[in-house]
Protein backbone atom coordinates (compact mmCIF):
# COMPACT_ATOMS: atom_id res chain seq x y z
CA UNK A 1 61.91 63.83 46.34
CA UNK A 2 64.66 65.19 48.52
CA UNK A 3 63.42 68.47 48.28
CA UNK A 4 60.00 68.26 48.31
CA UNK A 5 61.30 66.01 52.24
CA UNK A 6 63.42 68.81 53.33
CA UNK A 7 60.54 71.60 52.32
CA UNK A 8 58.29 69.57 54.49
CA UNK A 9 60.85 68.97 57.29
CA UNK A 10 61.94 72.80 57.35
CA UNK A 11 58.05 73.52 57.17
CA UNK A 12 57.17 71.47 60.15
CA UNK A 13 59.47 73.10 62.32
CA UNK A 14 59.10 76.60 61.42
CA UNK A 15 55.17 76.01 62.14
CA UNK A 16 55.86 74.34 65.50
CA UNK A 17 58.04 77.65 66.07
CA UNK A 18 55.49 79.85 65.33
CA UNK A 19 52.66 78.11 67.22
CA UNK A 20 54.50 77.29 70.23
CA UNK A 21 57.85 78.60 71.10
CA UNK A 22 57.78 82.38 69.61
CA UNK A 23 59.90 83.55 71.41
CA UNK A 24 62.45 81.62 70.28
CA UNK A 25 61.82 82.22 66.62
CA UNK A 26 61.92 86.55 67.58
CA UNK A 27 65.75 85.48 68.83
CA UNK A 28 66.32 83.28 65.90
CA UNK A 29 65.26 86.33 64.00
CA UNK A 30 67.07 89.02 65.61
CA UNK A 31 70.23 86.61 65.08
CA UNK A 32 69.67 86.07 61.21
CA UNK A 33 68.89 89.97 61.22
CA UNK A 34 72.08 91.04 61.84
CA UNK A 35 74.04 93.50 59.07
CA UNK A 36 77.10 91.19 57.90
CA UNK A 37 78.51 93.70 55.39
CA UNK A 38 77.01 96.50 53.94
CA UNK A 39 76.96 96.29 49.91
CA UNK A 40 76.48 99.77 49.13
CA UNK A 41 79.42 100.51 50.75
CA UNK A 42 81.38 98.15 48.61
CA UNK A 43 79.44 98.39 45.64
CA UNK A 44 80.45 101.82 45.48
CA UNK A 45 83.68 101.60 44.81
CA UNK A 46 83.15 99.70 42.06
CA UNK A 47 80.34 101.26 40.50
CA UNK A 48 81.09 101.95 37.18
CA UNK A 49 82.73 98.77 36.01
CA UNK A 50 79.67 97.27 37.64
CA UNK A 51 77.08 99.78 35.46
CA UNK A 52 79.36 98.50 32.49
CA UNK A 53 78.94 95.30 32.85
CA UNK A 54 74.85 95.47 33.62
CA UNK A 55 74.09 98.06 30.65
CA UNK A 56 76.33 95.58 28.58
CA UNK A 57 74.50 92.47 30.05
CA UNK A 58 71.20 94.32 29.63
CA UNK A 59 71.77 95.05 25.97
CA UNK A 60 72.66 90.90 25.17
CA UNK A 61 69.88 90.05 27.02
CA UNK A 62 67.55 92.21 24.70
CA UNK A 63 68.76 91.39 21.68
CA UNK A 64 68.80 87.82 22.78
CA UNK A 65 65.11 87.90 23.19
CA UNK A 66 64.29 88.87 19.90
CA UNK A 67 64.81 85.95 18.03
CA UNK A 68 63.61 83.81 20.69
CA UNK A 69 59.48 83.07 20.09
CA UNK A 70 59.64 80.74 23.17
CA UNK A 71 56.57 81.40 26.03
CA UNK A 72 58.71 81.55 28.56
CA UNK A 73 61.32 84.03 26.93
CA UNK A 74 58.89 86.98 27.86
CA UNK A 75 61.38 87.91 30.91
CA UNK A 76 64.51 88.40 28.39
CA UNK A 77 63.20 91.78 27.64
CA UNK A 78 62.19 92.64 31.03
CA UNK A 79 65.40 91.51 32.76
CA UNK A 80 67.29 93.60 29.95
CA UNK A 81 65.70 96.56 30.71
CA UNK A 82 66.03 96.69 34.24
CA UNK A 83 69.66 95.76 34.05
CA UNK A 84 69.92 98.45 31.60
CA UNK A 85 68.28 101.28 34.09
CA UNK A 86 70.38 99.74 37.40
CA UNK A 87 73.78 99.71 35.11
CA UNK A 88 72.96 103.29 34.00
CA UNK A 89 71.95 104.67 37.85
CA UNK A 90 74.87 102.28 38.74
CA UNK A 91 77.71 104.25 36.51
CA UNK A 92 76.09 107.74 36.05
CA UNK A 93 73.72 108.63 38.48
CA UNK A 94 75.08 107.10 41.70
CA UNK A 95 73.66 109.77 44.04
CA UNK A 96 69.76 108.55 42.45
CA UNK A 97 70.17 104.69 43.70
CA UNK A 98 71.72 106.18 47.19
CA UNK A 99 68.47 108.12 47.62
CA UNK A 100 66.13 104.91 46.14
CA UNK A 101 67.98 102.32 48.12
CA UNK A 102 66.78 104.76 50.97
CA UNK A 103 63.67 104.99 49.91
CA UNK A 104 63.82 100.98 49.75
CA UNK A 105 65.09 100.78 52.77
CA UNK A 106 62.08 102.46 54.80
CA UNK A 107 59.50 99.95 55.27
CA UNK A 108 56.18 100.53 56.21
CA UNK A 109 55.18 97.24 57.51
CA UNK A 110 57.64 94.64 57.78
CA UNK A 111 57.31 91.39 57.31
CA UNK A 112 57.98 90.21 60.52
CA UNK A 113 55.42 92.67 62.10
CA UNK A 114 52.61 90.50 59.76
CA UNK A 115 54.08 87.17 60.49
CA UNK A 116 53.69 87.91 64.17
CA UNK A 117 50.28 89.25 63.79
CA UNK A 118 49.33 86.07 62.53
CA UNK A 119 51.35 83.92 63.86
CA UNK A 120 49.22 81.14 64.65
CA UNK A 121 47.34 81.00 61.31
CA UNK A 122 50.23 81.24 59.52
CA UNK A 123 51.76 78.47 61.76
CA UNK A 124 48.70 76.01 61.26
CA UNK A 125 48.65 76.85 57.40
CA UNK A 126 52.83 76.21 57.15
CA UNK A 127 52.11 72.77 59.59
CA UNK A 128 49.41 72.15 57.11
CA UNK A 129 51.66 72.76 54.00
CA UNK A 130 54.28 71.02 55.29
CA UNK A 131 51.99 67.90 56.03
CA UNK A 132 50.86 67.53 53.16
CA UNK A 133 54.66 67.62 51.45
CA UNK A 134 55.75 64.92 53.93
CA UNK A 135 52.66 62.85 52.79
CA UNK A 136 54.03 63.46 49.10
CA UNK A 137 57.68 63.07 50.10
CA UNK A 138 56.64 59.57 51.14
CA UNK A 139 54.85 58.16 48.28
CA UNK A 140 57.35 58.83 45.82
């Protein structure tokens, strides 16, 4: 129930902040934008204990899903894979993630650009949402 309250709370007031007072949420935004450390940079240096430790990781978590014939074990073998690939790019071919974590890196469209397109739909639907979770947050 405490959850479901602060979801609705948190809701609210991001709505009111993108119907009325955007300006405030673009300076909010630029704030929480801000580059606090750079993790390639100190991923780096520990790369290949890192790629160890995901291949290894990788490799329990797909043996692990063998035996397993729950429905929602279907990510075991997924999870192990990518680990797997990242621990292998991680350790061996560290120049390959540099160029996709570039590649990542260049966005088309951000996020923000869409949410301020739309920022008064997307307000009314979050006010809506949010609402709603209040209403629930009450009756239980």
């Amino acid at each position: 129930m405490v959850y479901i309250l602060i979801a609705g709370i948190l809701g609210f007031v991001l709505g009111l902040l993108l119907i009325f007072f955007p300006i405030t949420l673009e300076q909010i935004n630029v704030t929480c934008n801000r580059v606090l450390v750079y993790l390639d940079e100190k991923l780096y240096a520990v790369r290949i204990p890192a790629g160890i430790i995901l291949i290894l990781m990788g490799i329990w978590f797909l043996l692990a899903s063998k035996p397993i014939t729950m429905k929602e074990a279907w990510i075991l073998p997924i999870a192990g894979t990518l680990a797997v690939i990242l621990g292998l790019l991680l350790a061996v071919f560290p120049k390959s993630l540099v160029k996709v974590s570039e590649w990542g890196n260049t966005m088309l469209v951000t996020t923000d650009e869409i949410l301020v397109k739309a920022r008064l739909s997307a307000g009314i639907v979050i006010l809506l949402i949010s609402i709603y979770l209040l209403f629930i947050a009450s009756k239980l």
